[in-house]
C-alpha atoms as a PDB file:
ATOM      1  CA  UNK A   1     -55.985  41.428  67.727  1.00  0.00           C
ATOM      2  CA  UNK A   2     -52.581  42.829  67.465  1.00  0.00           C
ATOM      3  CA  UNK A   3     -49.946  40.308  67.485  1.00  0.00           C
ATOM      4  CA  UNK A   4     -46.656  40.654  69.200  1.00  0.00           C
ATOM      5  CA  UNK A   5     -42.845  39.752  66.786  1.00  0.00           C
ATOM      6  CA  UNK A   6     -42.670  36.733  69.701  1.00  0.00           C
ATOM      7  CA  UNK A   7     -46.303  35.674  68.517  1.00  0.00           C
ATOM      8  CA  UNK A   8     -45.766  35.963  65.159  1.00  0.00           C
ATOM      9  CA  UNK A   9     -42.589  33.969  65.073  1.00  0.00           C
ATOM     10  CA  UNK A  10     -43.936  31.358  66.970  1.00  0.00           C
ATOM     11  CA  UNK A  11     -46.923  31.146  64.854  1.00  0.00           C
ATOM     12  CA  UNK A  12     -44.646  31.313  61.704  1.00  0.00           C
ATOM     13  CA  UNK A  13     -43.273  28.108  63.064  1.00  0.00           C
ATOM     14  CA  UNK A  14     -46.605  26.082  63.752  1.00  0.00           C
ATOM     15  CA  UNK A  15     -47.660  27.157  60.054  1.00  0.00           C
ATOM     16  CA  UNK A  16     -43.783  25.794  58.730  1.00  0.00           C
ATOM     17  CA  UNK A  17     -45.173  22.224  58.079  1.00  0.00           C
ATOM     18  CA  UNK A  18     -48.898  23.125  57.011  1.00  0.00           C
ATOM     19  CA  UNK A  19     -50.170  22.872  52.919  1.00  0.00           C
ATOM     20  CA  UNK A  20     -52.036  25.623  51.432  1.00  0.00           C
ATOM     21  CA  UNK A  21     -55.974  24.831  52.320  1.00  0.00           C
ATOM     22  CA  UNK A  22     -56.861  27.561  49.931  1.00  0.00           C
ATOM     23  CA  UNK A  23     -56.206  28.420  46.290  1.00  0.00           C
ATOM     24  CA  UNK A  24     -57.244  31.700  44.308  1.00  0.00           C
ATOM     25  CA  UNK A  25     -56.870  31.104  40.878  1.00  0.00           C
ATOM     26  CA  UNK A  26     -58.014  33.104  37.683  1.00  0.00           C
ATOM     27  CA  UNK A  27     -60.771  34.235  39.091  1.00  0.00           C
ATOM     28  CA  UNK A  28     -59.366  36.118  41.387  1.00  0.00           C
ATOM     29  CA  UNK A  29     -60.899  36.826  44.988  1.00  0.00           C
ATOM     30  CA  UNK A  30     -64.473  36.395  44.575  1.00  0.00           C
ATOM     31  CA  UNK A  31     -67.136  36.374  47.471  1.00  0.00           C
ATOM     32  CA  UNK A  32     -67.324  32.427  47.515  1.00  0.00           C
ATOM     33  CA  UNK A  33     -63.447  32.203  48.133  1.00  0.00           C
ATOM     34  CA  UNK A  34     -63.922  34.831  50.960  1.00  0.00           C
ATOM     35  CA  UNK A  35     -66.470  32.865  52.390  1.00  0.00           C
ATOM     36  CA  UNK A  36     -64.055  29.931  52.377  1.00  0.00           C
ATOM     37  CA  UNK A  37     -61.156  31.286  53.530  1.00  0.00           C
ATOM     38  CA  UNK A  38     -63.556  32.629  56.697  1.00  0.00           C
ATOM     39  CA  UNK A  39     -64.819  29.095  57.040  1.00  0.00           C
ATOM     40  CA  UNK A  40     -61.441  27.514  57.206  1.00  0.00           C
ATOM     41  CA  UNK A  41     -59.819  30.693  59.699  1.00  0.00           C
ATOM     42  CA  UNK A  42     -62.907  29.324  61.603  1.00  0.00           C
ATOM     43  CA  UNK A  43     -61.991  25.893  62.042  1.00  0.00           C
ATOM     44  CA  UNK A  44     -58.234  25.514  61.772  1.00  0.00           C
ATOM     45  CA  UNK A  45     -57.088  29.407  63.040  1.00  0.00           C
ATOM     46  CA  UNK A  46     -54.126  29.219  60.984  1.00  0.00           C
ATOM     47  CA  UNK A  47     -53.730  28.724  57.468  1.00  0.00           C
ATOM     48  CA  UNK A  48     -52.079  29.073  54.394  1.00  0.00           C
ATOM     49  CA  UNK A  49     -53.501  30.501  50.996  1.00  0.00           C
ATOM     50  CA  UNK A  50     -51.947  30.114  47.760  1.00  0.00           C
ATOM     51  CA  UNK A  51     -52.552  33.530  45.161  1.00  0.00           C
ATOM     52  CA  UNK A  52     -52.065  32.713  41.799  1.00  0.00           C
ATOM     53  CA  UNK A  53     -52.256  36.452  40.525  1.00  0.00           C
ATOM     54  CA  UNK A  54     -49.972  38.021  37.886  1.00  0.00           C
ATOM     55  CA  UNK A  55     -47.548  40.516  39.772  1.00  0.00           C
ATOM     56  CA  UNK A  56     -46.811  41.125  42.847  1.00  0.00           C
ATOM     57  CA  UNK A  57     -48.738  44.319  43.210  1.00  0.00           C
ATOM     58  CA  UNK A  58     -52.213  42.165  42.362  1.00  0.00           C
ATOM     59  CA  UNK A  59     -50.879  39.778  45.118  1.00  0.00           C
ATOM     60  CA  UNK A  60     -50.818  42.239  48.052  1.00  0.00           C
ATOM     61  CA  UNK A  61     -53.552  43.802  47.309  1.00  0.00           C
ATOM     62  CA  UNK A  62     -55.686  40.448  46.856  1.00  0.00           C
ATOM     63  CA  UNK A  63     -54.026  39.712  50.462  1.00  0.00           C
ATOM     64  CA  UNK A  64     -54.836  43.078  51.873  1.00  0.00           C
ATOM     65  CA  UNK A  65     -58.554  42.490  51.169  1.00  0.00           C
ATOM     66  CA  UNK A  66     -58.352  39.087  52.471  1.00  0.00           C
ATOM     67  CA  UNK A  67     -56.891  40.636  55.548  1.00  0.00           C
ATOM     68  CA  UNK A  68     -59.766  43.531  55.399  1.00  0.00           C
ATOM     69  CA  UNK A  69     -62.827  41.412  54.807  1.00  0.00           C
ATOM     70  CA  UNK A  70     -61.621  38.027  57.558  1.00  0.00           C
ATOM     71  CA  UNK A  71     -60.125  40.249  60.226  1.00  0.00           C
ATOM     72  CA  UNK A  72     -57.238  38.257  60.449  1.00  0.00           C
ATOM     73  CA  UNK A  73     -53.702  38.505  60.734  1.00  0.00           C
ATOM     74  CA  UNK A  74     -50.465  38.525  58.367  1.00  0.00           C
ATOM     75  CA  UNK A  75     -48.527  36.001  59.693  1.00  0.00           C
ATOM     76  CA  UNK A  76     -46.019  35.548  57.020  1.00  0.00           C
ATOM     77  CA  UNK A  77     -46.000  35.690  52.765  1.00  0.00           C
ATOM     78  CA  UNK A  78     -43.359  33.843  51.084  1.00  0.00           C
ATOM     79  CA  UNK A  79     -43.814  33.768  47.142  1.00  0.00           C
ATOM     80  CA  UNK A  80     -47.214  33.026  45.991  1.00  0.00           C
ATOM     81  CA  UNK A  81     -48.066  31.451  49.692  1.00  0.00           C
ATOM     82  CA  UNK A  82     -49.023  33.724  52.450  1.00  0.00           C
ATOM     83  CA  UNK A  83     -50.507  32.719  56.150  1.00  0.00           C
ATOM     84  CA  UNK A  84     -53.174  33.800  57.770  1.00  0.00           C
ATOM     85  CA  UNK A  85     -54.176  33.745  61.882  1.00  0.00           C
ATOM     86  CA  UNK A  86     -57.460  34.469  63.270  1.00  0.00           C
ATOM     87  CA  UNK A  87     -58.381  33.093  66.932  1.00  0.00           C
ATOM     88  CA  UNK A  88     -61.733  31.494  67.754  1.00  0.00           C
ATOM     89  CA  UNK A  89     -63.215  33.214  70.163  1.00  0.00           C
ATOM     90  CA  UNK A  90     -65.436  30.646  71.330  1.00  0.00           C
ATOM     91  CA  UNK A  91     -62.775  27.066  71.128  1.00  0.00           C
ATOM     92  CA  UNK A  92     -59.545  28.598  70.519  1.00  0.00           C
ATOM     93  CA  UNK A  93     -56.715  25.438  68.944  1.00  0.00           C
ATOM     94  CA  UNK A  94     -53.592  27.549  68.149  1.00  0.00           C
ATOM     95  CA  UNK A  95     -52.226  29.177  71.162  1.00  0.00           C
ATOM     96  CA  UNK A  96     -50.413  31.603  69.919  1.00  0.00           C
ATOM     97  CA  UNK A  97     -47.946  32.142  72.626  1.00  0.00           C
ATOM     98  CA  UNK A  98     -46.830  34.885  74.871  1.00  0.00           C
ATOM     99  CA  UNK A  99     -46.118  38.195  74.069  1.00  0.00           C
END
């Protein structure tokens, strides 16, 4: 799903007032925190995850795989924070607006 900039901004504001659900922390990305993130992209279609990595090189690439391995969407990443979108097919919540 390819999101338009109208979509995106739009979602960017929904996401404005939302908490991290998420946090990655020494560990690093591991198959359980996948699994969560998936879970959570299931039920609440947008969401924030906080990545507690090093640099900022270990931080897009542990958001690139996120990306990769949920099929969802870069919404925004500010900092250590960055938001994810993924619609549910089957009971969608978060219109995600016109393009």
């Amino acid at each position: 799903m390819s999101l338009s900039s109208r979509q995106i901004r739009h979602l960017r504001g929904l996401a404005h007032s939302l908490k991290a659900i998420v946090a990655i922390g020494n560990n690093g990305l591991t198959d359980n925190v996948v699994d969560e993130i998936d879970n959570a992209l299931s039920r609440h279609e947008l969401l924030k995850v906080r990545v507690s990595a090093g640099d900022r090189e270990e931080r897009d690439e542990m958001i690139d795989q996120i990306v990769e391995r949920t099929d969802a969407e870069l919404i925004q990443r500010v900092g250590h924070v960055a938001t994810f979108f993924r619609q549910n097919p089957e009971k969608p919540r978060v219109d995600p607006g016109k393009k």
